[in-house]
Protein backbone atom coordinates (compact mmCIF):
# COMPACT_ATOMS: atom_id res chain seq x y z
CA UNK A 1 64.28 40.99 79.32
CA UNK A 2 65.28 41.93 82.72
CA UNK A 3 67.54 39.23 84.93
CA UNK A 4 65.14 37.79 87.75
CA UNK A 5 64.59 34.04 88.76
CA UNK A 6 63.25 33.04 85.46
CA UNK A 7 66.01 34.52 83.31
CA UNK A 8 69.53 35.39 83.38
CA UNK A 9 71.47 36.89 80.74
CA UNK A 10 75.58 36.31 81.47
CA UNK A 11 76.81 39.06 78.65
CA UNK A 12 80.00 39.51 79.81
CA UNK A 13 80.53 35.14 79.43
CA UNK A 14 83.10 34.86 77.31
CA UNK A 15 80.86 32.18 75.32
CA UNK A 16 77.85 34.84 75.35
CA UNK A 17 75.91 33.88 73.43
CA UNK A 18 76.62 30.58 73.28
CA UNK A 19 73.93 29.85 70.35
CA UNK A 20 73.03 31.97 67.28
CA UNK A 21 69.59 33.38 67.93
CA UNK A 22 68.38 36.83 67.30
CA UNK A 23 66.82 37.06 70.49
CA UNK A 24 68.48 37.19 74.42
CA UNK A 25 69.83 33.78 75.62
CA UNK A 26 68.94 32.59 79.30
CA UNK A 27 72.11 31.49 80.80
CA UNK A 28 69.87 30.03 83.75
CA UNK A 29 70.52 26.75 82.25
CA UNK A 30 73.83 26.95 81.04
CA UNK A 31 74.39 23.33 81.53
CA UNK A 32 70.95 22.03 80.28
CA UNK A 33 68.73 20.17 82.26
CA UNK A 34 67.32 18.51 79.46
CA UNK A 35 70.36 17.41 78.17
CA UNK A 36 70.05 13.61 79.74
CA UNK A 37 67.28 12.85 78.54
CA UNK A 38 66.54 11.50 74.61
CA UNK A 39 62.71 12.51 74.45
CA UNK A 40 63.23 16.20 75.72
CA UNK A 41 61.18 18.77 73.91
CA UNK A 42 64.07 20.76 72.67
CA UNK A 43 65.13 19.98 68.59
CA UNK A 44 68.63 17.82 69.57
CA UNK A 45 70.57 15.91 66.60
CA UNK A 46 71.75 12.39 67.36
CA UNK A 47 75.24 11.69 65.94
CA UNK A 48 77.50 8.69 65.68
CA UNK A 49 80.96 9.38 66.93
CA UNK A 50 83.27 6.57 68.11
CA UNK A 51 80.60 3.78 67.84
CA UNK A 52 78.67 5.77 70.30
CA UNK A 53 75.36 8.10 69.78
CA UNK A 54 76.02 11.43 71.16
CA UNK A 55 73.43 14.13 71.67
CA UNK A 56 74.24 17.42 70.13
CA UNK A 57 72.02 20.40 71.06
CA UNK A 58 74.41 23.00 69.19
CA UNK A 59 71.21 24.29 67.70
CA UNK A 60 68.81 24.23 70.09
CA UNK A 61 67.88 27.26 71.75
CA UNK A 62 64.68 25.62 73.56
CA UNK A 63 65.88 25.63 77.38
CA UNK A 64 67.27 29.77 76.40
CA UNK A 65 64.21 31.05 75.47
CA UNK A 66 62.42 32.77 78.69
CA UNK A 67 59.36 31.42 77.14
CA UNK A 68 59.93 28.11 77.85
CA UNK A 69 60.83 28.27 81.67
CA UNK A 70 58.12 27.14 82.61
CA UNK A 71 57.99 23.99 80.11
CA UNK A 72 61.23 23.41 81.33
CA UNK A 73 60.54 22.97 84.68
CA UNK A 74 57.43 21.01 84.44
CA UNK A 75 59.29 18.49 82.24
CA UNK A 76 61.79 18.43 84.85
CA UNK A 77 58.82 17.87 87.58
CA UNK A 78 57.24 14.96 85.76
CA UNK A 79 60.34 13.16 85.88
């Protein structure tokens, strides 16, 4: 996919790509938007670590997808 506002693809990152997927990752959200919140449509594991519950999205690809740009953004909106 070409680089444009809806998707960026850093290949020269050093952490490129920083999930296993067989397709592109969009590094538009590096840091992921969705990452505060619990309920986000993206496929996070919960773990317990220190007495605390700590989100892990090592495996979610959701926000990197260019598919879902625009379900990322309207989550984002309704919040």
């Amino acid at each position: 996919m070409k680089n444009d506002h809806r998707f960026f693809a850093n290949r020269e990152c050093e952490y490129y790509p920083c999930h296993k997927s067989g397709e592109d990752i969009n590094c538009l959200f590096c840091f992921c938007p969705l990452y505060p919140y619990r309920d986000c449509p993206g496929n996070p594991i919960f773990k317990e670590k220190d007495g605390k519950t700590v989100k892990s999205c090592v495996d979610c690809t959701f926000p990197h997808a260019p598919q879902n740009y625009g379900k990322v953004m309207e989550y984002i909106k309704r919040l």
